[in-house]
Protein backbone atom coordinates (compact mmCIF):
# COMPACT_ATOMS: atom_id res chain seq x y z
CA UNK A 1 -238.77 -21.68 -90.69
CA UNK A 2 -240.68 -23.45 -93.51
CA UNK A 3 -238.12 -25.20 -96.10
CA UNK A 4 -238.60 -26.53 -99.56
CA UNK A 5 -236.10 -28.48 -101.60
CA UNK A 6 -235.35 -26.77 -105.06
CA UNK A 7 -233.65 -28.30 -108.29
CA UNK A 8 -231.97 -26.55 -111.38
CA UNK A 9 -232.15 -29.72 -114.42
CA UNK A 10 -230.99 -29.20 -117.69
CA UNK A 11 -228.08 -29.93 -120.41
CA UNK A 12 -224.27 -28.59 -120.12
CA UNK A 13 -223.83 -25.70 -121.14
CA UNK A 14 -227.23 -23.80 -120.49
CA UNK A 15 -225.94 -22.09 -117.58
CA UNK A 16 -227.47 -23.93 -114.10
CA UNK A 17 -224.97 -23.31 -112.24
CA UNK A 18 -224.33 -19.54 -113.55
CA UNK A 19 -228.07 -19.02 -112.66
CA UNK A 20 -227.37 -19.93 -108.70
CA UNK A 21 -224.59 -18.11 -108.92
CA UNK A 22 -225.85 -15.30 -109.81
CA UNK A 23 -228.57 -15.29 -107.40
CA UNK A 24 -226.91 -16.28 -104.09
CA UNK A 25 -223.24 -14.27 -104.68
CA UNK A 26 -224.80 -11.96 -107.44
CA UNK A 27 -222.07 -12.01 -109.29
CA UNK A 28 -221.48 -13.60 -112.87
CA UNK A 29 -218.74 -15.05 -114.62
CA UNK A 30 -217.70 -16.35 -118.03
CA UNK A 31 -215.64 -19.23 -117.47
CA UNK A 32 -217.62 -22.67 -117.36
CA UNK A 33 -217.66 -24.75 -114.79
CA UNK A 34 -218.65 -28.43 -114.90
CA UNK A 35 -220.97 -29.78 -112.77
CA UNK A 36 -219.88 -33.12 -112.12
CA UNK A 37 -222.64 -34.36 -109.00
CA UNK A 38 -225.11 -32.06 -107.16
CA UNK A 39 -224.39 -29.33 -104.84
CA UNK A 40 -226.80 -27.23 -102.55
CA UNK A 41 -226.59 -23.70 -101.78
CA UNK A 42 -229.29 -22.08 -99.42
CA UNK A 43 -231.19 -18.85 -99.55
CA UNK A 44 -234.14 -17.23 -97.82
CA UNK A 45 -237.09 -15.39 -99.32
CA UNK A 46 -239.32 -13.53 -97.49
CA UNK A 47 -242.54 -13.23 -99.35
CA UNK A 48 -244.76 -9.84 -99.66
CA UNK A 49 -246.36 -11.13 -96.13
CA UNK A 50 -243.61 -11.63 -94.38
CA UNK A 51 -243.16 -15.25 -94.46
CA UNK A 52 -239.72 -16.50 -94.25
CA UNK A 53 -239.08 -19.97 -96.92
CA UNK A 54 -235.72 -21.57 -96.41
CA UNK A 55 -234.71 -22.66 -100.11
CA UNK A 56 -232.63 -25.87 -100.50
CA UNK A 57 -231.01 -25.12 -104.15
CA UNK A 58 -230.00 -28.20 -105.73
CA UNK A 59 -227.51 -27.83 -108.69
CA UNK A 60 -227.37 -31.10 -111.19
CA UNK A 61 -225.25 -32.66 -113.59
CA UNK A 62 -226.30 -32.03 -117.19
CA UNK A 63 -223.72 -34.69 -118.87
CA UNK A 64 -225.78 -38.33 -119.53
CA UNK A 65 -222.91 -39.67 -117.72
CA UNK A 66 -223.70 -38.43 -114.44
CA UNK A 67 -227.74 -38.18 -114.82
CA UNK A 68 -228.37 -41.34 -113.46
CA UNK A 69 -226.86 -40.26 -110.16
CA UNK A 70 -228.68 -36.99 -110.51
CA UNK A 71 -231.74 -39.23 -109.63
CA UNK A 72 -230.31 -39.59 -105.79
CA UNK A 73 -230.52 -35.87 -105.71
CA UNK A 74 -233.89 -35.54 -107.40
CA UNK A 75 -236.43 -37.05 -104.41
CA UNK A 76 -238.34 -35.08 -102.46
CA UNK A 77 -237.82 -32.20 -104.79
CA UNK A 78 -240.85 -29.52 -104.53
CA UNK A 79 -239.68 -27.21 -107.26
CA UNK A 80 -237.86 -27.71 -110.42
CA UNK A 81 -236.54 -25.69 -112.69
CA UNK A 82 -235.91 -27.14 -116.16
CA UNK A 83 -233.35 -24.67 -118.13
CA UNK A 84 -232.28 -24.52 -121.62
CA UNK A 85 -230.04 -22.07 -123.91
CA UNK A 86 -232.49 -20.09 -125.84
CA UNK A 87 -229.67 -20.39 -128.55
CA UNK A 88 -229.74 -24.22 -128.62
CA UNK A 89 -232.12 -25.99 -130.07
CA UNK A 90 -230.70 -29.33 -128.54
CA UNK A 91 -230.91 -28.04 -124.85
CA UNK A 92 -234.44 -27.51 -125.53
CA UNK A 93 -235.64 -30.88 -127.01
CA UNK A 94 -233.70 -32.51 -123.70
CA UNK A 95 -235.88 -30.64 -121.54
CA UNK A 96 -238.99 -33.02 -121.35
CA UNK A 97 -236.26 -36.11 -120.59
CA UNK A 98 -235.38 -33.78 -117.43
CA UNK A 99 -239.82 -33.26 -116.57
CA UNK A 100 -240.26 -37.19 -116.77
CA UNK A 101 -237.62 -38.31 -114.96
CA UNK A 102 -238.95 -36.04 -112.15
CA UNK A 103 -242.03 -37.25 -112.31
CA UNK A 104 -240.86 -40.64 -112.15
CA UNK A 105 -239.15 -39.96 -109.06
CA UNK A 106 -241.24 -38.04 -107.38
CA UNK A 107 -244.94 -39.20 -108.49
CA UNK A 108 -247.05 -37.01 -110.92
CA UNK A 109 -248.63 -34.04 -109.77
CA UNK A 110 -246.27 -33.69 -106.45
CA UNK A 111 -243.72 -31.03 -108.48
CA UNK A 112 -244.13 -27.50 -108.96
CA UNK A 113 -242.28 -26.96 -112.49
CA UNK A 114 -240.87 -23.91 -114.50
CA UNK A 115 -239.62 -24.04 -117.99
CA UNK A 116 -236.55 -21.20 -117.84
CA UNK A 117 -235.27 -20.46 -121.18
CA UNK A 118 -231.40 -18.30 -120.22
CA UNK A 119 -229.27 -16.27 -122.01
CA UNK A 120 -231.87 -13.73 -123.04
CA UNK A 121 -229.48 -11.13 -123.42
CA UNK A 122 -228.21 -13.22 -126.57
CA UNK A 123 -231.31 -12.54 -128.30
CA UNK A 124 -229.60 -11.84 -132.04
CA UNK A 125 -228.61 -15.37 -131.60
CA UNK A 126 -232.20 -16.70 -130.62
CA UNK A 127 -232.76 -19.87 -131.76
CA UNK A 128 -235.61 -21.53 -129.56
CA UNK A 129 -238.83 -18.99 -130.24
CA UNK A 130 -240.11 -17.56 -126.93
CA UNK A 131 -243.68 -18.60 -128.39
CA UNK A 132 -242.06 -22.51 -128.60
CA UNK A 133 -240.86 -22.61 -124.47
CA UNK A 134 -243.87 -20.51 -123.56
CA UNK A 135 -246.24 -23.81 -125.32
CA UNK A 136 -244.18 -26.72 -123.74
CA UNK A 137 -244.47 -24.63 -120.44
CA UNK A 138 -248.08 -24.65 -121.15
CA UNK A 139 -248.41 -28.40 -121.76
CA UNK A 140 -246.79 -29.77 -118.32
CA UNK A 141 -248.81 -26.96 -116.60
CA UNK A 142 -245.63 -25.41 -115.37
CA UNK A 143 -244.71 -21.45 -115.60
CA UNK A 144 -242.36 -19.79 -118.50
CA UNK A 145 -239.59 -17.66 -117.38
CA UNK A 146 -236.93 -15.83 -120.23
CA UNK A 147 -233.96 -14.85 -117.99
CA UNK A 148 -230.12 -14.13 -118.13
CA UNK A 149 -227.34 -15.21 -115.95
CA UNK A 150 -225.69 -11.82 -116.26
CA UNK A 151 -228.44 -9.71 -115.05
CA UNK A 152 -229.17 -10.32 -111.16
CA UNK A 153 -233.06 -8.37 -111.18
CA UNK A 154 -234.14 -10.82 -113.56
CA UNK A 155 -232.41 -13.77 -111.54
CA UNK A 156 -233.97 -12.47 -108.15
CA UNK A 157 -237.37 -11.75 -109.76
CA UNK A 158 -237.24 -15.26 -111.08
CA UNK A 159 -237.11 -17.49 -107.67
CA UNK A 160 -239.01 -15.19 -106.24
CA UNK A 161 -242.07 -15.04 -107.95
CA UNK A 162 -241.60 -18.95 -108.84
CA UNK A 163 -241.09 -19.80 -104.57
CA UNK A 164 -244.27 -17.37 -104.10
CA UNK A 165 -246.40 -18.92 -106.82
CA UNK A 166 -245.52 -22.60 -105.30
CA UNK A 167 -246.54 -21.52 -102.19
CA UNK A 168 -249.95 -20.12 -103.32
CA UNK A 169 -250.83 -23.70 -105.33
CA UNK A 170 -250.16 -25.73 -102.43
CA UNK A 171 -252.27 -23.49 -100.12
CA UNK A 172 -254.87 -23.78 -102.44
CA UNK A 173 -254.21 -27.32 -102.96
CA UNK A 174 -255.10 -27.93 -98.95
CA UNK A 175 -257.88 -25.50 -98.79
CA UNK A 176 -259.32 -27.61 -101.46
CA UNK A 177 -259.01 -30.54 -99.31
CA UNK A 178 -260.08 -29.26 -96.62
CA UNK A 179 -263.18 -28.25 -98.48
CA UNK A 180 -263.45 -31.80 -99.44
CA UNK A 181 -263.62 -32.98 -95.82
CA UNK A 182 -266.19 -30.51 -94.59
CA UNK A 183 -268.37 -31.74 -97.11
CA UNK A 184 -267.98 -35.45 -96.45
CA UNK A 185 -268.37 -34.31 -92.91
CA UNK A 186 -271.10 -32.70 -93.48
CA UNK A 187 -272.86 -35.76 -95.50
CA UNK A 188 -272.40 -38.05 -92.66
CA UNK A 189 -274.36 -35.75 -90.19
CA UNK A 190 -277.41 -35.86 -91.89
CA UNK A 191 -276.50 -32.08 -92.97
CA UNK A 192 -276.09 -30.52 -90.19
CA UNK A 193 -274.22 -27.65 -90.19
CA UNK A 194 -270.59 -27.46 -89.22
CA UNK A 195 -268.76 -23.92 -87.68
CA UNK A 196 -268.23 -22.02 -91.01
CA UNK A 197 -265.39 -19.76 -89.42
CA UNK A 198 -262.42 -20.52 -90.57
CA UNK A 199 -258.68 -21.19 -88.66
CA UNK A 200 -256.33 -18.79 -87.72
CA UNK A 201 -253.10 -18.68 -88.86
CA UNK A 202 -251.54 -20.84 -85.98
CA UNK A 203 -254.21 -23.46 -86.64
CA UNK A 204 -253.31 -23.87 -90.10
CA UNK A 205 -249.28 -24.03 -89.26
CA UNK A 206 -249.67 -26.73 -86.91
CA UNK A 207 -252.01 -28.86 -88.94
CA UNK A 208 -249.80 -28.56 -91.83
CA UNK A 209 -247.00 -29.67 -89.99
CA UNK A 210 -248.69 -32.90 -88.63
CA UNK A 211 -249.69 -33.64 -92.31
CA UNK A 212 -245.71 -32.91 -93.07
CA UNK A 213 -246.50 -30.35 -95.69
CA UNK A 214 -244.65 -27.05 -93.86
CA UNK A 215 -243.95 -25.61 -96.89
CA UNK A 216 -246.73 -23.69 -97.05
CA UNK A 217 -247.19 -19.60 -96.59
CA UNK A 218 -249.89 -17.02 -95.13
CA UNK A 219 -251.82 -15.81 -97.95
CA UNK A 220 -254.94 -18.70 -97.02
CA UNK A 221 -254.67 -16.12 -93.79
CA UNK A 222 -254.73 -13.15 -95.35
CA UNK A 223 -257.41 -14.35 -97.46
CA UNK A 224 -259.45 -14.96 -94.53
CA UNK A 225 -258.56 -11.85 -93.10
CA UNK A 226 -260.22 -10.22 -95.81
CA UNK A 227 -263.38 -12.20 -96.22
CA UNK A 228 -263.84 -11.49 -92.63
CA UNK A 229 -264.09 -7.77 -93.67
CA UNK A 230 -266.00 -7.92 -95.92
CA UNK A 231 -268.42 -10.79 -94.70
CA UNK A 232 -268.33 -8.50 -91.58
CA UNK A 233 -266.78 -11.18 -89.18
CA UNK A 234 -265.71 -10.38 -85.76
């Protein structure tokens, strides 16, 4: 089964670890608890084709005093989710300290990130504008989420559609490069034309697991499947 390494970033207090919680026991509860060094929890997600991810959920430290250890914990991480209390102002401002450090560790471009502003359901205490998380979202390319710990749909709907979406960018991401190679390929060979039909599912698999990138799902195959129809492949 494909697997992909997932962190939760963010200040004390903004509820990280209420957010797991919530979305591997479903259950909530008031009483903080520090996070003092990282843990993982796992979960599977089977996406709307019926590919199967294995989620590595990393839970951090948001005290300064423990964030330089949160850096062990931080490589290889393919998705990130950088939280803040939509009722703190502070939590919000920390937020791009969280996005560099991860790209530090990690190299530019190789993290799939979403801004999550929690504790929607305190909304008469709003103090961080929905407009203001959806533009910083907007300016490290990453996707805008407003969620709450206490309600479990919004929780589910959130790693979900954030797992599927990650999954769909680095599909596209090798298709691309594929592309790329083709047409270097087909440079080199005076233009001669190369076999336009395009791998199977299997093919794919296996060369993305030679390449290490596994973490990838089936919607480059469905997408074929449906050019083929309509091309009128056989």
């Amino acid at each position: 089964m494909n697997s992909i390494k997932l962190i939760v970033v963010g200040e004390k207090h903004v509820g990280k670890t209420s957010i797991i919680i919530q979305y591997i026991e479903n259950t909530f509860s008031n009483e903080y608890v520090m996070s003092t060094s990282a843990d993982k929890s796992i979960k599977e997600i089977e996406l709307e084709n019926g590919t199967k991810i294995r989620i590595e959920i990393w839970d951090t430290a948001g005290q300064e005093i423990y964030r330089a250890a949160n850096k062990i914990f931080m490589k290889n991480t393919k998705i990130a989710l950088l939280v803040y209390d939509i009722t703190d102002q502070k939590s919000f401002d920390a937020l791009n300290e969280f996005y560099e450090q991860i790209n530090e560790i990690n190299g530019k471009e190789n993290v799939f990130f979403a801004v999550v502003g929690n504790k929607s359901d305190l909304y008469e205490e709003q103090y961080v504008a929905k407009e203001k998380g959806e533009e910083y979202a907007k300016s490290i390319k990453a996707l805008f989420y407003e969620v709450s710990a206490t309600d479990h749909e919004s929780i589910e709907n959130l790693f979900k559609d954030v797992v599927t979406k990650y999954a769909k960018n680095i599909t596209k991401n090798n298709v691309d490069k594929k592309n790329e190679i083709k047409n270097e390929t087909n440079e080199k060979i005076d233009n001669k034309p190369v076999d336009n039909k395009l791998p199977d599912k299997e093919q794919i698999e296996n060369a993305l697991k030679k390449i290490g990138n596994p973490n990838q799902i089936d919607s480059f195959s469905l997408n074929n499947q449906k050019k083929k129809k309509k091309d009128g492949w056989c």
